[in-house]
N, C-alpha and C. Protein backbone atom coordinates (compact mmCIF):
# COMPACT_ATOMS: atom_id res chain seq x y z
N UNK A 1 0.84 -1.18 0.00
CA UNK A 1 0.00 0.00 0.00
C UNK A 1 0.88 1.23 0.00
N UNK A 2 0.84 1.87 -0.58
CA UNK A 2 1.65 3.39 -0.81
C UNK A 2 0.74 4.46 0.17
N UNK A 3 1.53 5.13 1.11
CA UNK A 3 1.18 6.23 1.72
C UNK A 3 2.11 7.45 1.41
N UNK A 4 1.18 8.35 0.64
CA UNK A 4 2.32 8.91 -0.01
C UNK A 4 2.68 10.16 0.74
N UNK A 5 1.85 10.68 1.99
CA UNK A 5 2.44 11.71 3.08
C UNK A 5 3.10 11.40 4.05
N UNK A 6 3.33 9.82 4.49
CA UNK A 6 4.32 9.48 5.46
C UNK A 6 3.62 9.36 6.64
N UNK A 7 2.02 9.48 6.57
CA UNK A 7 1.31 9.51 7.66
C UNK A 7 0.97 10.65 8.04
N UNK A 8 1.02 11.31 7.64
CA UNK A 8 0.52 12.93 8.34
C UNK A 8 -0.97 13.16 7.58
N UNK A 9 -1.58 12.58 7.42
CA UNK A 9 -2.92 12.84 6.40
C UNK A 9 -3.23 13.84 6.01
N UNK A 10 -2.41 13.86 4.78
CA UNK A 10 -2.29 15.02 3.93
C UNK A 10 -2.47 14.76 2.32
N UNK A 11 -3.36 13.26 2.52
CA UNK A 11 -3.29 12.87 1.04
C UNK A 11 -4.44 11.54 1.15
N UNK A 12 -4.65 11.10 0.05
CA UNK A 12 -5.71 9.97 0.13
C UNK A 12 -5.15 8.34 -0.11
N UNK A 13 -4.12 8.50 -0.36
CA UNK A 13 -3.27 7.80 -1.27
C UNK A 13 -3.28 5.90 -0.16
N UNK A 14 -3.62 5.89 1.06
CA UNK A 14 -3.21 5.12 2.22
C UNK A 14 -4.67 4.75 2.46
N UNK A 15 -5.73 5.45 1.81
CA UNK A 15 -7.36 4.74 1.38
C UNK A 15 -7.36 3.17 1.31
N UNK A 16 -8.25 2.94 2.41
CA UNK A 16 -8.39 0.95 3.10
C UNK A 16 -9.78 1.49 3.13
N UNK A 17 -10.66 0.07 2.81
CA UNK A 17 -12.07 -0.22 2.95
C UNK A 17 -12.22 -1.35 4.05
N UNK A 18 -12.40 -1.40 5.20
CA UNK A 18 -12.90 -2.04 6.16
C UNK A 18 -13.69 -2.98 5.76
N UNK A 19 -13.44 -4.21 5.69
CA UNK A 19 -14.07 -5.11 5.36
C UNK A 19 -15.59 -5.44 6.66
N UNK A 20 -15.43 -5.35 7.65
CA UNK A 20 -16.45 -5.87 8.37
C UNK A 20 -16.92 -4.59 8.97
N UNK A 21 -18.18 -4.36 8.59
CA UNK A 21 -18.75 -3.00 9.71
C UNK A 21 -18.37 -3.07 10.91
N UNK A 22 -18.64 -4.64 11.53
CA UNK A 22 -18.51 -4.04 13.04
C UNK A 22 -17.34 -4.03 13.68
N UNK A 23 -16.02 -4.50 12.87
CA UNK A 23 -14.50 -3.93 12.63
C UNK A 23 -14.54 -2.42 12.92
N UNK A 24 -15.26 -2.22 11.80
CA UNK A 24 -15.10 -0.52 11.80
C UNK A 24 -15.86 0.18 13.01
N UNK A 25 -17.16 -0.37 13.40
CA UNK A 25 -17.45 0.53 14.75
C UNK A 25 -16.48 0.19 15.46
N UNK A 26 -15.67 -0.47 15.50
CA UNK A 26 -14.95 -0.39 17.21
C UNK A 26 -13.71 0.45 16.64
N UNK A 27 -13.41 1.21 15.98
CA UNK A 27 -12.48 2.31 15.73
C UNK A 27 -12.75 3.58 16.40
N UNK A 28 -11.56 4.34 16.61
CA UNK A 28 -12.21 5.50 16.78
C UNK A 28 -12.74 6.04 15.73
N UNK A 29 -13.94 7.12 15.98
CA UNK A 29 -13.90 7.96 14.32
C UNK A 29 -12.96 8.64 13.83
N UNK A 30 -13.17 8.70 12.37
CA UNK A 30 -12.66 9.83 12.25
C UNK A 30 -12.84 11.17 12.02
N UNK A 31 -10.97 11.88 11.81
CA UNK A 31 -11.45 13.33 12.78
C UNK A 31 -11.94 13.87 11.80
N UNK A 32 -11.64 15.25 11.59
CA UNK A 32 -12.39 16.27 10.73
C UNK A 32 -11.45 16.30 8.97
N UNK A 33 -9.96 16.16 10.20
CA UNK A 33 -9.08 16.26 8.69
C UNK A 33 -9.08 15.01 7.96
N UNK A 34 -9.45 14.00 8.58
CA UNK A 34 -9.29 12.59 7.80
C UNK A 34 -10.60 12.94 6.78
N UNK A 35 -11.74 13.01 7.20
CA UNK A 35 -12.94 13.10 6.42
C UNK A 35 -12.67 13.94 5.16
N UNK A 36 -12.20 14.78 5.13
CA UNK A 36 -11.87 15.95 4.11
C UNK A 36 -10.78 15.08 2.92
N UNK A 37 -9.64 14.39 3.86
CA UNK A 37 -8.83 13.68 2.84
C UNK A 37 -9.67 12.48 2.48
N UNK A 38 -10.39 12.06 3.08
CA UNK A 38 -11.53 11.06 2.35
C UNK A 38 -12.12 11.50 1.12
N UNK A 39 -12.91 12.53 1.34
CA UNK A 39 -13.47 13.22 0.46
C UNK A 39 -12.91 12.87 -1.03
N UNK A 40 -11.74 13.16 -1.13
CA UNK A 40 -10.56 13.08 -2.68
C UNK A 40 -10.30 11.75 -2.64
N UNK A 41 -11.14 10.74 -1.93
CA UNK A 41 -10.84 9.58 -2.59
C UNK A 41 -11.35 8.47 -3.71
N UNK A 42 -11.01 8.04 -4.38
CA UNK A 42 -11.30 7.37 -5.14
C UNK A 42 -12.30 6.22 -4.46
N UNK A 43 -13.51 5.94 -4.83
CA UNK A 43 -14.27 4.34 -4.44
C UNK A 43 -14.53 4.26 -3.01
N UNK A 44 -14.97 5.37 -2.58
CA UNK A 44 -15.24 6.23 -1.22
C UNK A 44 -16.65 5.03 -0.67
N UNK A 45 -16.43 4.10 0.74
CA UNK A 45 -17.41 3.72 0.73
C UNK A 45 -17.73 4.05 2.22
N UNK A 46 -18.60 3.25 2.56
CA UNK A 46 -19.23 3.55 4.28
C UNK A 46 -18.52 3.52 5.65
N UNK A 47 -17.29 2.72 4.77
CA UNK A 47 -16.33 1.77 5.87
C UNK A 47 -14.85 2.28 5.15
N UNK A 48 -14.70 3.40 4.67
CA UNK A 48 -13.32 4.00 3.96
C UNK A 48 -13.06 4.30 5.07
N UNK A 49 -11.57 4.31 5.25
CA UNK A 49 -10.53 4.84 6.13
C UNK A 49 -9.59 5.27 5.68
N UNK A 50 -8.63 6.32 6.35
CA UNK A 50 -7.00 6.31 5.55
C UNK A 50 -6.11 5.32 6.72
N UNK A 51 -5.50 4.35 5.98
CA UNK A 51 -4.84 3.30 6.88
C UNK A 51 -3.44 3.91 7.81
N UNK A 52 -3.50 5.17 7.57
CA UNK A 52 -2.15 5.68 8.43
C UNK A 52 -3.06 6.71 9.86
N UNK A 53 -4.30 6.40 9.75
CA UNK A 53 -4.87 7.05 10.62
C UNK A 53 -5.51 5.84 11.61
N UNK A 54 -5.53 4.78 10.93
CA UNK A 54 -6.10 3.50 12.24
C UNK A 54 -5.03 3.41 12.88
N UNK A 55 -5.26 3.16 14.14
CA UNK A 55 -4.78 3.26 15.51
C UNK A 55 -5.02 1.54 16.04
N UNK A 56 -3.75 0.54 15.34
CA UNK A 56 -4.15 -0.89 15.88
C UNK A 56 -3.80 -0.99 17.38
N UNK A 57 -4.88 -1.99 17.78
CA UNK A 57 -4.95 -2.65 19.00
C UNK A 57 -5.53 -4.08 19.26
N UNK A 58 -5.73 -4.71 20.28
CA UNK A 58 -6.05 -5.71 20.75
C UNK A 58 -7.43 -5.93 19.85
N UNK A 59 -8.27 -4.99 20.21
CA UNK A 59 -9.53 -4.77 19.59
C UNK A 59 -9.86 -5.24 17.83
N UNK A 60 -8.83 -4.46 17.09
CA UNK A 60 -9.13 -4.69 16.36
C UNK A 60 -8.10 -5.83 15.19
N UNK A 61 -7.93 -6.63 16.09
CA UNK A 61 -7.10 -8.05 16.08
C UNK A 61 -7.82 -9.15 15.12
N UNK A 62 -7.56 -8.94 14.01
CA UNK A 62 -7.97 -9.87 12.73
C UNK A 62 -8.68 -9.14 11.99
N UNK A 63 -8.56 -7.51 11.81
CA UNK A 63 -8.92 -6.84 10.66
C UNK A 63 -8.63 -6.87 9.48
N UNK A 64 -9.61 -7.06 8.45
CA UNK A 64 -9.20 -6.93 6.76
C UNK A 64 -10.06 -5.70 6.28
N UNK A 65 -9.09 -5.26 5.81
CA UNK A 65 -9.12 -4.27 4.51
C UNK A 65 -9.05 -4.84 3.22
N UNK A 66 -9.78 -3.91 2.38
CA UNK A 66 -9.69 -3.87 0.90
C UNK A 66 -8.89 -2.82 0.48
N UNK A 67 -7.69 -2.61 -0.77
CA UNK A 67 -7.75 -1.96 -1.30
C UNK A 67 -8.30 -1.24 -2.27
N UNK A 68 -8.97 -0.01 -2.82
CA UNK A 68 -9.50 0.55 -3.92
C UNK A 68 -8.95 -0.15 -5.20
N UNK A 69 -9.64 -0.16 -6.10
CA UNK A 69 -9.15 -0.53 -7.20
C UNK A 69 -8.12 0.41 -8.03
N UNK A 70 -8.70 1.96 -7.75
CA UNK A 70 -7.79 2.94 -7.97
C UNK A 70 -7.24 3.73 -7.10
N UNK A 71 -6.38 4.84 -7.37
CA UNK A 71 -5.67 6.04 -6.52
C UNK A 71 -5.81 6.74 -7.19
N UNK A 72 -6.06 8.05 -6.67
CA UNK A 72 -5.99 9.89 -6.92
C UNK A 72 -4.79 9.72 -7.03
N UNK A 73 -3.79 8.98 -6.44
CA UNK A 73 -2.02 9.74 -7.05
C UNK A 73 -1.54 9.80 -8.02
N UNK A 74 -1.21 10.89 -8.79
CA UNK A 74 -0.67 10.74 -10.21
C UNK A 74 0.40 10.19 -10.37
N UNK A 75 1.25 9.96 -9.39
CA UNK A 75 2.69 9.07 -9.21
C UNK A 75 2.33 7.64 -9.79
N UNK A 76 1.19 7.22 -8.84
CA UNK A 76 0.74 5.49 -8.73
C UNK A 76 0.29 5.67 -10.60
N UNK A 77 -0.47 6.69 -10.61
CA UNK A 77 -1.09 6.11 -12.31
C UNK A 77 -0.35 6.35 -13.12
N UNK A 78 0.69 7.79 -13.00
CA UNK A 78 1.39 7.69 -13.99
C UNK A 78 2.19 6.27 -14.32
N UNK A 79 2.68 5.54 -13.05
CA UNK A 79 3.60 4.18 -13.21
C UNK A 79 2.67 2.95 -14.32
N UNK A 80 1.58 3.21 -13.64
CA UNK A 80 0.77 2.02 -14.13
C UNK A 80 0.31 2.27 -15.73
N UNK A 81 0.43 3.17 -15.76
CA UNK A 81 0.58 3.82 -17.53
C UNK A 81 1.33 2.87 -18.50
N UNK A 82 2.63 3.63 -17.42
CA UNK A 82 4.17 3.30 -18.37
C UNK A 82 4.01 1.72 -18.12
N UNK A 83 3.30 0.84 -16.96
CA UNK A 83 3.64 -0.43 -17.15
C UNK A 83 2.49 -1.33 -18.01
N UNK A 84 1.65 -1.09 -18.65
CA UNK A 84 1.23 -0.89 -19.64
C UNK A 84 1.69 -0.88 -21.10
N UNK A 85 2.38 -0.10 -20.98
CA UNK A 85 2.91 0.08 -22.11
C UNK A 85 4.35 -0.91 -22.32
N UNK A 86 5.07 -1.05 -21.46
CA UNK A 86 6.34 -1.52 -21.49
C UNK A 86 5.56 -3.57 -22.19
């Protein structure tokens, strides 16, 4: 998974889909700035998260995520372009 701010959620790029709702209620929410970098994400669903903002614990001990099929990063698509083509 590519996080392309290093964790500071400053980007969408680290976008995980919570596979089990009730996975996802036992998270904290999220805050104001995560929602906003949600916002710019690609395949935005009920149970989107940015994965540099979950906070693992005991709790949430056998969580799966999905990745999006796509990314907003022009880095990630430009690559997948060129590998395409090659």
């Amino acid at each position: 998974m590519e996080g392309a701010c290093g964790g500071s959620c400053a980007c969408s790029t680290c976008h995980v889909i919570v596979q089990d709702e009730a996975m996802y209620e036992k998270m904290e929410e999220p805050s104001d700035d995560e929602n906003d970098m949600l916002d710019l994400a690609f395949g935005l669903t009920e149970t989107s998260r940015l994965g540099c903002q979950v906070v693992m614990g005991k709790a949430l001990d056998g969580l799966v995520v999905k990745l999006p099929s796509m990314t907003r990063n022009m880095q990630a698509s430009d690559f997948a372009e060129k590998e395409k083509k090659a």
